[in-house]
Protein backbone atom coordinates (compact mmCIF):
# COMPACT_ATOMS: atom_id res chain seq x y z
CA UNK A 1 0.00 0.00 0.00
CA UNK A 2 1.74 3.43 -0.96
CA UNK A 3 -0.70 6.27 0.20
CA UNK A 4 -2.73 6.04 3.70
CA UNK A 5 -5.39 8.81 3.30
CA UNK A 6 -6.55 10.50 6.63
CA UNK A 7 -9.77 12.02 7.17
CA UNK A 8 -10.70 13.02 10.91
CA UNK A 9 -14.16 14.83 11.62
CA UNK A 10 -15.83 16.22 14.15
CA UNK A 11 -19.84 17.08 12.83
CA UNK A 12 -18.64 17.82 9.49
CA UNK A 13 -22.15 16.64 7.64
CA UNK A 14 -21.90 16.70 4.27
CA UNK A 15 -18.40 17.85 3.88
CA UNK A 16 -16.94 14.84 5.19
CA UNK A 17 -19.52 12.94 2.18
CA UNK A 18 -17.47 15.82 -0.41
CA UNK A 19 -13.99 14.58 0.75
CA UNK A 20 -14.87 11.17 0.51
CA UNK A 21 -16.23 11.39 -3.09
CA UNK A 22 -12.73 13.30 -4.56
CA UNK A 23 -10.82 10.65 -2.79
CA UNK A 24 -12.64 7.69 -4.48
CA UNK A 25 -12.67 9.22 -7.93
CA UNK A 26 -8.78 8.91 -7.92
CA UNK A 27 -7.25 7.26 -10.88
CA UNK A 28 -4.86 5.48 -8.53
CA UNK A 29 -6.16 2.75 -6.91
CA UNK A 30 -2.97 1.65 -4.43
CA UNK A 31 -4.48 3.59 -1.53
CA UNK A 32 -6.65 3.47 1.91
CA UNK A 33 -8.87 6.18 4.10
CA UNK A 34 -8.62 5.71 7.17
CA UNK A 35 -11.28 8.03 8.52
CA UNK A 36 -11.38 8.97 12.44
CA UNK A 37 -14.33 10.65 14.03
CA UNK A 38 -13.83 12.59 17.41
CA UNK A 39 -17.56 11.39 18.41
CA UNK A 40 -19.80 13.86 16.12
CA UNK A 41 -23.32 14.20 17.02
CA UNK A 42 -25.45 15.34 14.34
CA UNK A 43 -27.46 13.04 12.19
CA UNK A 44 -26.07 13.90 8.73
CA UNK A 45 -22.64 12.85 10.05
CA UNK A 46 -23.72 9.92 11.49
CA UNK A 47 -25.47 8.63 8.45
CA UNK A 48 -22.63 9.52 6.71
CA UNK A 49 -20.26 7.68 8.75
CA UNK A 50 -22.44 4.79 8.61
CA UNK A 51 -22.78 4.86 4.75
CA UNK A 52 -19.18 4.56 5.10
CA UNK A 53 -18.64 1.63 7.54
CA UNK A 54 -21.28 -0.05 4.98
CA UNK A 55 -19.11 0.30 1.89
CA UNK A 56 -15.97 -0.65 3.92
CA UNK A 57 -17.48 -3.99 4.58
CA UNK A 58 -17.19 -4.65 0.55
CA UNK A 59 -14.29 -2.70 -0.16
CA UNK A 60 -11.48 -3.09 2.81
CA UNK A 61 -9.66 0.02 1.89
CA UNK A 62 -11.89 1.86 3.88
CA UNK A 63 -12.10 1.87 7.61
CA UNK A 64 -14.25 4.25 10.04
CA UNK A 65 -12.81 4.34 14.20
CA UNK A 66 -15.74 6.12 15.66
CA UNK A 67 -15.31 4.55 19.43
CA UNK A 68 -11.78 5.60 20.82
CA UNK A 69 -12.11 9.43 22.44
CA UNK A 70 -9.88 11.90 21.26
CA UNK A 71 -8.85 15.62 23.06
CA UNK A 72 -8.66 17.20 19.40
CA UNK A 73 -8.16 17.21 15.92
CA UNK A 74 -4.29 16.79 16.38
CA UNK A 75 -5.20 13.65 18.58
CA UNK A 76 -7.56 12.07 16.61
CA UNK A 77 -4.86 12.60 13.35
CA UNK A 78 -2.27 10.39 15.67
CA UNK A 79 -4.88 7.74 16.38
CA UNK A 80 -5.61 7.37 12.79
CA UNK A 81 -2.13 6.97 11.68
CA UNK A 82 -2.27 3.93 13.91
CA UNK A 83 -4.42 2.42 11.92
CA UNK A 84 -2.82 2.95 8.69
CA UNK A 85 -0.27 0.83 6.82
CA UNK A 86 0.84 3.25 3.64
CA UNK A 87 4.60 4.34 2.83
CA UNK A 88 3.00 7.67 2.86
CA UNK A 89 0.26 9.62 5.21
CA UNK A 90 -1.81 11.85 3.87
CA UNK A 91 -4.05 14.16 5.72
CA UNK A 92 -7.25 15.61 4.48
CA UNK A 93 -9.56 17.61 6.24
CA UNK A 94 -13.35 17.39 5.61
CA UNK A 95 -14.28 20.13 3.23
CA UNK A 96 -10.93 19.73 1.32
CA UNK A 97 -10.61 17.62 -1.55
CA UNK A 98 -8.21 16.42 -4.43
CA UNK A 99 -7.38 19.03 -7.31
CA UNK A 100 -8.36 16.63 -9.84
CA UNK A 101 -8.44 12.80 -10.12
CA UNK A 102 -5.20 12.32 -11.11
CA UNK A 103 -3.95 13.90 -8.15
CA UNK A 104 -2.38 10.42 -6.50
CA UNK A 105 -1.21 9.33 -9.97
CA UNK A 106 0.85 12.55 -10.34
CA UNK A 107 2.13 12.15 -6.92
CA UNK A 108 3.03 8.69 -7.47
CA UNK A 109 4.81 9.40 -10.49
CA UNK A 110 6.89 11.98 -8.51
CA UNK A 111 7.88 9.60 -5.95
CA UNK A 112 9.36 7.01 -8.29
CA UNK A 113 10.94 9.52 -10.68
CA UNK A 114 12.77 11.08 -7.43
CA UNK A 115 13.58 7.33 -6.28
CA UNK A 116 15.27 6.17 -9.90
CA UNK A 117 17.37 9.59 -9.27
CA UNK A 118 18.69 8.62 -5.95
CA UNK A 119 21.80 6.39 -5.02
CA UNK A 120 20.54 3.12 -2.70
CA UNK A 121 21.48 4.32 0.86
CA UNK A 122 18.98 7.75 0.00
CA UNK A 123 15.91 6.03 -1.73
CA UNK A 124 14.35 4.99 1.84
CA UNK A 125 14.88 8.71 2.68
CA UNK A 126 12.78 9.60 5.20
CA UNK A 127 11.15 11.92 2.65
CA UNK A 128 8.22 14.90 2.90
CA UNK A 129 6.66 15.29 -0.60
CA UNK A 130 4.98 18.26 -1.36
CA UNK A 131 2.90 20.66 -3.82
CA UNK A 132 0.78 23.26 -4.21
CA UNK A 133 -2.90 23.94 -3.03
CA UNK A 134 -5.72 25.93 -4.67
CA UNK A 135 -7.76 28.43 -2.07
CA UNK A 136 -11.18 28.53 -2.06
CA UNK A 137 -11.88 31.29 -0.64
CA UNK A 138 -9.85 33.84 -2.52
CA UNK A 139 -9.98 30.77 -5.28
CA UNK A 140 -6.02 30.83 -6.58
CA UNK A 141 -3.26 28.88 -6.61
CA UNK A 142 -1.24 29.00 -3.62
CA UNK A 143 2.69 28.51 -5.14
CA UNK A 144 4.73 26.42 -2.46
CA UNK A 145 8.03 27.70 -1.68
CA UNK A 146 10.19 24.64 -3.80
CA UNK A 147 12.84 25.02 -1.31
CA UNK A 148 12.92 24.83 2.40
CA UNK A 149 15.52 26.26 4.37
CA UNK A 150 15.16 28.06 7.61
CA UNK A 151 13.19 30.71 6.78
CA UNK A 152 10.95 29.36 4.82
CA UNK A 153 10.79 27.17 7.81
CA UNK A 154 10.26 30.28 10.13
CA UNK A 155 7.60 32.09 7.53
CA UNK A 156 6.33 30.07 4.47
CA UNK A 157 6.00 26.21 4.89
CA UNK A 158 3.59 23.95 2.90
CA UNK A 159 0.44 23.18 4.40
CA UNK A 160 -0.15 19.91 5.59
CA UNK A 161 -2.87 19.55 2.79
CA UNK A 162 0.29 19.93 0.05
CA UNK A 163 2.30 17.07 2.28
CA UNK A 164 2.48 13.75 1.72
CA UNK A 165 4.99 12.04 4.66
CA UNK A 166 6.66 9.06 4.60
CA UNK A 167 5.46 6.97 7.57
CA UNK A 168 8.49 6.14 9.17
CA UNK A 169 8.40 9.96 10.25
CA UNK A 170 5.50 9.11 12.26
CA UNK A 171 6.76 5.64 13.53
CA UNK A 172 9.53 7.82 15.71
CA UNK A 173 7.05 10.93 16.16
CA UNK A 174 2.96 11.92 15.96
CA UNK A 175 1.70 15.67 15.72
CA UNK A 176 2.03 17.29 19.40
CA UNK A 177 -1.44 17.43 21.02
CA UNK A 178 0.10 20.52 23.20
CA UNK A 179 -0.58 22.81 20.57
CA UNK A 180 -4.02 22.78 19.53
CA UNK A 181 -3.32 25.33 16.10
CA UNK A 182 0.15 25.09 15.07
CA UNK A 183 1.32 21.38 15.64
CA UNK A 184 0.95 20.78 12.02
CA UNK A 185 3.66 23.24 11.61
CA UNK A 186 5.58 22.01 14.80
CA UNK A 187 6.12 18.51 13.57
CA UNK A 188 7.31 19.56 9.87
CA UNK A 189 9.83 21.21 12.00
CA UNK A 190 10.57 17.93 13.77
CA UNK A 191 10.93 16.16 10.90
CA UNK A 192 13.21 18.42 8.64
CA UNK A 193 15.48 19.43 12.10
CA UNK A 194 15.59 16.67 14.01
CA UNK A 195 13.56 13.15 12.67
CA UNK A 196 15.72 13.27 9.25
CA UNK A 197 13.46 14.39 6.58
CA UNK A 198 14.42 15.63 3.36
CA UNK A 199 11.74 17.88 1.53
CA UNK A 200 11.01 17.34 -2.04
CA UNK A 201 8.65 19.87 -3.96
CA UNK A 202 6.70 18.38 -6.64
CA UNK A 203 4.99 20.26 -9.34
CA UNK A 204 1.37 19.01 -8.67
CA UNK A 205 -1.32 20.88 -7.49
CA UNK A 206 -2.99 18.37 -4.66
CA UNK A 207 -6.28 20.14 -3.05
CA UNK A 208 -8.39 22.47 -3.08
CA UNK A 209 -7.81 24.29 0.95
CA UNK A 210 -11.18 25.47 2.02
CA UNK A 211 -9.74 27.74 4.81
CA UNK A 212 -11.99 29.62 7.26
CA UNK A 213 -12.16 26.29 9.65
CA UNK A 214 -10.69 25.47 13.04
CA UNK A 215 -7.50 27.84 13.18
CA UNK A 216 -8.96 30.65 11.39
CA UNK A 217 -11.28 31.57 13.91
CA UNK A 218 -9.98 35.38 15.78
CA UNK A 219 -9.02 33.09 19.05
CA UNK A 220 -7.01 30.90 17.48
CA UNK A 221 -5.59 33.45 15.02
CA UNK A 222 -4.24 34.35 18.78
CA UNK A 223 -3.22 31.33 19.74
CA UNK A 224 -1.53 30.66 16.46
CA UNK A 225 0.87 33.61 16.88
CA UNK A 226 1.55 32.65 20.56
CA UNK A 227 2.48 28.67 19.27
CA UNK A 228 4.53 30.10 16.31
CA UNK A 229 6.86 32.03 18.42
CA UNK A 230 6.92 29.10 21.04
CA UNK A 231 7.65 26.50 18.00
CA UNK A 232 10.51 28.53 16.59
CA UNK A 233 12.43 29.39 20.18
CA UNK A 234 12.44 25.43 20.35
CA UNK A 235 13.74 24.94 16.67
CA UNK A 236 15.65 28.07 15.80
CA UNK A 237 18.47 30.24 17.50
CA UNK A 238 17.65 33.58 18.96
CA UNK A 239 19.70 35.45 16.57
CA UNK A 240 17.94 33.74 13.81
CA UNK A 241 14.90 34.24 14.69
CA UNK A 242 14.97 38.10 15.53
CA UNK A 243 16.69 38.40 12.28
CA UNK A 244 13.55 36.97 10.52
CA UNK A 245 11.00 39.00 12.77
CA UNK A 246 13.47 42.47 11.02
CA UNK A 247 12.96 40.99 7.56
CA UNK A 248 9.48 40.14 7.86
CA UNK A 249 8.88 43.92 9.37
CA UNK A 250 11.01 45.37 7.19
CA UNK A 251 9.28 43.92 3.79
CA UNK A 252 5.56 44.66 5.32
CA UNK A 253 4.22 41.31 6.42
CA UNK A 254 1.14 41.68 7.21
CA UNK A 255 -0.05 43.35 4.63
CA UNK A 256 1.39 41.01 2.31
CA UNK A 257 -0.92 38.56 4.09
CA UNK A 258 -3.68 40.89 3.72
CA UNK A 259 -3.17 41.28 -0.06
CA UNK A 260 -2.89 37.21 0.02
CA UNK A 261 -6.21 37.06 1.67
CA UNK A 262 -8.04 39.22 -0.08
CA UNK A 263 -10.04 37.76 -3.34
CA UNK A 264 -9.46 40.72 -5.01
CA UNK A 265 -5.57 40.83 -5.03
CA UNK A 266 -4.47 36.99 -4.05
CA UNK A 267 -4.38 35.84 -7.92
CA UNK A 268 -1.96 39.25 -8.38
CA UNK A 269 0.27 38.31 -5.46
CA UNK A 270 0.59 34.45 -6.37
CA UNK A 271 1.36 35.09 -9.68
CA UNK A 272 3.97 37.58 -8.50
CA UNK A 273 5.02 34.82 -5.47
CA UNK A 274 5.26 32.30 -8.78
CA UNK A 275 7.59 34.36 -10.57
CA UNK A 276 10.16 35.22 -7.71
CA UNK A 277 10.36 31.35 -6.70
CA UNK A 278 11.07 30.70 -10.25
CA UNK A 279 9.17 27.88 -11.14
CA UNK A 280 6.22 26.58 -13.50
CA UNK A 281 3.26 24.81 -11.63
């Protein structure tokens, strides 16, 4: 099995049924969902989840863990891993989906083309292999920065919707349930510091990012700052990082995020983002 999809919810109703669909219309068949549900009460989810358990019974690939109790999204994302058995994890949130269906053939294409490239001791890596997204809300492409050194690990890392991780990065280390916005963030820190990983950008767009969810809300906007700031004392030097706070100052960050943000302007700013990285999506 090469690709473990993971899909946790929490009352999602019919955007966990959206998910599900652009996962199963993918060309490449060598994959599983392992969906996790943190105990959702509404009816739509439930018949949803049940639709799903259903279908799993005649097609194995699919598996629903509804019963174990989780303290969060982060949580529930380690549990599920538990339950997978893929060279590579994949975590989609309800309300994403796939940019196309050719999405895991594309990826998969990557991965060996990148393995016939490498000498033996570096084809096990560990390996992150990422893309680019597509936002919904401002609806453009969202370029991914196709090399990561330390400040795009301070300011501009992929997603975790553009990341597909090999599974031995999880076999040392999950997501850290102490941060309830960021720990996304703090573990692709983990793994490119201190579990190994070697980041490989791939020229695929993967989803389509809904945005507006969980994180996005004004408190965690908060809290997101706060966990940043803790996240990069642990990972980065001082000097470093009060280096990167001048540049980002200096070059107007937030209202380069505003101008990101905004429907209006994002396609301008992408296409502009595209250009300075240098390379063709």
């Amino acid at each position: 099995m090469i690709f473990s999809i993971i899909v946790v919810c929490l009352n999602a109703g019919e955007k966990l049924r959206e998910t599900m669909e652009s996962i199963c219309r993918q060309t490449e068949q060598d994959y599983e969902i392992v969906i996790k549900d943190g105990g959702s009460t509404d009816e739509a989810t439930k018949e949803c989840l049940r639709e799903l358990e259903k279908r799993g019974e005649e097609d194995r690939r699919i598996r629903v863990y509804r019963h174990e109790k989780d303290t969060g999204i982060y949580d529930g994302m380690n549990q599920a891993v538990r339950h997978s058995c893929g060279d590579y994890l994949f975590f989609l949130n309800c309300g994403d989906c796939f940019w196309d269906e050719r999405v895991l053939a594309r990826v998969r294409e990557q991965i060996e083309k990148h393995g016939e490239e490498q000498c033996e001791e570096k084809k096990q890596g560990p390996y992150i292999f990422y893309g680019n997204i597509c936002e919904r809300l401002t609806g453009t492409m969202v370029q991914s920065n196709p090399k990561i050194d330390d400040f795009a690990c301070y300011r501009n890392l992929p997603c975790h919707q553009a990341c597909f991780y090999g599974a031995a990065l999880f076999e040392k280390r999950g997501f850290g349930i102490r941060y309830r916005v960021r720990a996304d963030y703090e573990h692709f820190l983990w793994c490119y510091y201190r579990g190994g990983a070697e980041p490989v950008y791939m020229p695929v767009t993967v989803a389509f990012y809904e945005g507006g969810g969980f994180s996005e809300t004004q408190e965690n906007r908060r809290r997101s700052r706060k966990e940043h700031k803790e996240i990069v004392a642990e990972y980065m030097p001082v000097r470093k990082v009060w280096m990167y706070r001048m540049i980002m100052a200096l070059t107007c960050a937030p209202l380069r995020t505003w101008i990101a943000q905004n429907p209006l302007t994002a396609g301008i700013y992408q296409r502009i983002k595209k250009r300075l990285y240098r390379v063709k999506i």
